[in-house]
C-alpha atoms as a PDB file:
ATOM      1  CA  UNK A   1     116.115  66.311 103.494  1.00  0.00           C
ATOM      2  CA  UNK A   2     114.903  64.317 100.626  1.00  0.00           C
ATOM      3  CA  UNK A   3     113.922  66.489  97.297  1.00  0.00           C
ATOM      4  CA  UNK A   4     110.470  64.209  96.327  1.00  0.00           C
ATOM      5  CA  UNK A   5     107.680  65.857  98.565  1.00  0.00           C
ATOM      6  CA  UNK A   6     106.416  62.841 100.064  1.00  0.00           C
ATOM      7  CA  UNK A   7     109.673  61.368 100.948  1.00  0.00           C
ATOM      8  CA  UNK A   8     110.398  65.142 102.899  1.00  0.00           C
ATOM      9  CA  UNK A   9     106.818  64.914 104.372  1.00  0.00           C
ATOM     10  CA  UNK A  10     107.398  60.947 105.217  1.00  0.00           C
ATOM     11  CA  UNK A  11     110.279  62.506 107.262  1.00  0.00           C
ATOM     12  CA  UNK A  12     108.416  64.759 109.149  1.00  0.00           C
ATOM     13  CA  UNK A  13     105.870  62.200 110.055  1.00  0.00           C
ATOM     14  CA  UNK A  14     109.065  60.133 111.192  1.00  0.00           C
ATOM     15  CA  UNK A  15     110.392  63.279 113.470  1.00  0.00           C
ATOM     16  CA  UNK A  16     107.023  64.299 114.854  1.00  0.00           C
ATOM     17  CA  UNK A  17     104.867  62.357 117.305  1.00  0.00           C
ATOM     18  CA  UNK A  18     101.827  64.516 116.857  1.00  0.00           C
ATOM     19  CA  UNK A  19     101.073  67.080 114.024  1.00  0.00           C
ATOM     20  CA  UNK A  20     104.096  68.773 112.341  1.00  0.00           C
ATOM     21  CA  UNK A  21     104.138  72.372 112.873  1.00  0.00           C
ATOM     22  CA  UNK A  22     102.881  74.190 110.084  1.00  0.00           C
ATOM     23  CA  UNK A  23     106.286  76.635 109.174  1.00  0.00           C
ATOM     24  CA  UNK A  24     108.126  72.767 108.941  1.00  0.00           C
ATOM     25  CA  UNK A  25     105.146  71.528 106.611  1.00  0.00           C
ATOM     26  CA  UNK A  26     105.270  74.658 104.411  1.00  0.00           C
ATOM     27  CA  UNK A  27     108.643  74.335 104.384  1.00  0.00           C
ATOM     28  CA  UNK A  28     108.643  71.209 103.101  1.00  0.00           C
ATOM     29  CA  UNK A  29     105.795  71.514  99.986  1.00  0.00           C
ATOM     30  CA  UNK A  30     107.382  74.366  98.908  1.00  0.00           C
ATOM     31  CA  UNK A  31     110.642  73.286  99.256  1.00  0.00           C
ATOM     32  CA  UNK A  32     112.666  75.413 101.962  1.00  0.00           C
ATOM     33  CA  UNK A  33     112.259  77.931 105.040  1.00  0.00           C
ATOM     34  CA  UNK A  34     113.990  80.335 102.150  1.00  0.00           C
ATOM     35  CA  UNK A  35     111.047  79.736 100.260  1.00  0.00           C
ATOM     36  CA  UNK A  36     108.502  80.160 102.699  1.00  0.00           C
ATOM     37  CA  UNK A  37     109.764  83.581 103.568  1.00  0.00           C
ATOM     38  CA  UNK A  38     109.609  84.528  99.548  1.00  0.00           C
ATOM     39  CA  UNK A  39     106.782  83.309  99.477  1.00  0.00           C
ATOM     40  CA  UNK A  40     105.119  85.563 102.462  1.00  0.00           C
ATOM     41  CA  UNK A  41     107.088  88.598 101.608  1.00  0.00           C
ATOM     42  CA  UNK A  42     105.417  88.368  97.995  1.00  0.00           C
ATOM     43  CA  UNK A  43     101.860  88.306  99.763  1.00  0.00           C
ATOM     44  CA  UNK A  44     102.865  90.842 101.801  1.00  0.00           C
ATOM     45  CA  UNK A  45     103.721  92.877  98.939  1.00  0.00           C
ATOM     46  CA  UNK A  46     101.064  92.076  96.870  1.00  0.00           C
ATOM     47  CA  UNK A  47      98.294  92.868  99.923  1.00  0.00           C
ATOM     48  CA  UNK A  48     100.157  96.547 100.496  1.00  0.00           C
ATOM     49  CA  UNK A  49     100.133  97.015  97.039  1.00  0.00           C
ATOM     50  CA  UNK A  50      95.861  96.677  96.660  1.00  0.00           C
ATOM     51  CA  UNK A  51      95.654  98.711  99.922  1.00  0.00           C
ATOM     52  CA  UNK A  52      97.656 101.372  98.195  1.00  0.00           C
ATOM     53  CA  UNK A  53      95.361 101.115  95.269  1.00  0.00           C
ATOM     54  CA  UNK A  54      92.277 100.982  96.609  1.00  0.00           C
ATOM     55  CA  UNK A  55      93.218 104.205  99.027  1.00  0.00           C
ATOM     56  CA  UNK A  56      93.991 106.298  95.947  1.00  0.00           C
ATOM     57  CA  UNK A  57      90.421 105.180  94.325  1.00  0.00           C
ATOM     58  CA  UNK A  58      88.641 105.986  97.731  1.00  0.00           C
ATOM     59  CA  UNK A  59      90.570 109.661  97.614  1.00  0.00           C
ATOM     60  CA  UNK A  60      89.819 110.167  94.124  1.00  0.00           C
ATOM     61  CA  UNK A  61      86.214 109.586  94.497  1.00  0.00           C
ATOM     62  CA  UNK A  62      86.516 111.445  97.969  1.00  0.00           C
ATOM     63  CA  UNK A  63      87.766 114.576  96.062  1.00  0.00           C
ATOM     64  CA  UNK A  64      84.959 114.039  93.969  1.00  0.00           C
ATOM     65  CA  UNK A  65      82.070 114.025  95.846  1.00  0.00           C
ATOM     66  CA  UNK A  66      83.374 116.825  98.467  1.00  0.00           C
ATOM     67  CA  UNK A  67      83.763 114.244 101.288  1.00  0.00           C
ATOM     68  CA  UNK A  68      87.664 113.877 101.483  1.00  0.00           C
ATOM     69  CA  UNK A  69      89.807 114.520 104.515  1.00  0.00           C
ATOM     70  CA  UNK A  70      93.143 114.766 105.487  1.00  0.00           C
ATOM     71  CA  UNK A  71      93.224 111.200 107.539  1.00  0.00           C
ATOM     72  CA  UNK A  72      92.902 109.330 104.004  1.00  0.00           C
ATOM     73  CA  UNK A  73      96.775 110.358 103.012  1.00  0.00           C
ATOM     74  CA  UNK A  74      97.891 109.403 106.202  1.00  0.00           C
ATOM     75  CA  UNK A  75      96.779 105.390 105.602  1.00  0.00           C
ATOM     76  CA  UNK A  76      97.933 106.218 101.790  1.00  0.00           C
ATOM     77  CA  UNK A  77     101.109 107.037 103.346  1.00  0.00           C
ATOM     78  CA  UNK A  78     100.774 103.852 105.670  1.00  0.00           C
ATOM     79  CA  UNK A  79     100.467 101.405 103.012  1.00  0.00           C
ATOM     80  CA  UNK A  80     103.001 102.772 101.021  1.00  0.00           C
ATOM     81  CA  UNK A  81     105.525 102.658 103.308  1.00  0.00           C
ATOM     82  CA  UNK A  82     104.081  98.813 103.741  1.00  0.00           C
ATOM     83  CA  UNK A  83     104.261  98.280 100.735  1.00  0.00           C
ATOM     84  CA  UNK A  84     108.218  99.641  99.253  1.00  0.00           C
ATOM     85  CA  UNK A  85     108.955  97.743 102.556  1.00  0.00           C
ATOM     86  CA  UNK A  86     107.912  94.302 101.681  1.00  0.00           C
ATOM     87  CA  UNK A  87     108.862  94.695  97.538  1.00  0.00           C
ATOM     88  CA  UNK A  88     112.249  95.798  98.724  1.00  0.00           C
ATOM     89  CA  UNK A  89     112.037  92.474 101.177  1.00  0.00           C
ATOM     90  CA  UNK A  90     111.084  90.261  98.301  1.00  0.00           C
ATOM     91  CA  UNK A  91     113.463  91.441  95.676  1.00  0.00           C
ATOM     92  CA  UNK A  92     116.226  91.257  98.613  1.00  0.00           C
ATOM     93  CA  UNK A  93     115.016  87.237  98.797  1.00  0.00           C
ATOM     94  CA  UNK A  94     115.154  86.805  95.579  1.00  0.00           C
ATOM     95  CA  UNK A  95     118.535  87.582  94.926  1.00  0.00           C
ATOM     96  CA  UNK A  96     119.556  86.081  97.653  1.00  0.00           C
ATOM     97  CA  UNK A  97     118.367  82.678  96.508  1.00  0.00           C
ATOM     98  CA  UNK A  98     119.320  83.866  93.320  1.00  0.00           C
ATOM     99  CA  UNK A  99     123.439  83.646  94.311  1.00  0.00           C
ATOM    100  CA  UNK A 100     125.619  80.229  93.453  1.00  0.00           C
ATOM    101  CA  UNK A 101     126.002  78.316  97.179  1.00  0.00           C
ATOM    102  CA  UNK A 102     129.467  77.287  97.415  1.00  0.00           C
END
């Protein structure tokens, strides 16, 4: 596909009778489906990541004010686990696009 972003979008208008799907539009604004997935895996990461901050501030305040319970470190535990998922997803993208195609 063409590198300019109208010529790749021209393209898809050529393919398509009717709208262009929206993973084959992304795809081509931000350049490729490799980019795409980066590009979700980072927001992934990034949303996991408040959740995990935002838990610990609710607990700490919880402790606080006497009304923590035990449910609260289970989601903390949750979003963790989200969250070392989808950084470990992103940095495993990154290198990947990272590497000389040959």
């Amino acid at each position: 596909m063409p590198d300019d972003l109208l010529a790749r979008l021209a393209e898809l208008e050529r393919r398509y009778d009717g709208p262009v799907p929206e993973g084959l539009r992304l795809a081509a604004h931000l350049g490729s489906a490799d980019a795409v997935e980066r590009l979700f895996a980072a927001g992934e990461a990034a949303f996991y990541k408040s959740m995990v901050l935002g838990q610990l501030d609710i607990i700490r305040r919880r402790r606080a004010d006497g009304s923590f319970y035990p449910a609260l470190l289970a989601d903390l535990r949750c979003y963790r686990e989200g969250w070392r998922y989808w950084n470990r997803r992103v940095r495993a993208l990154r290198a990947a696009a990272a590497e000389p195609r040959g």
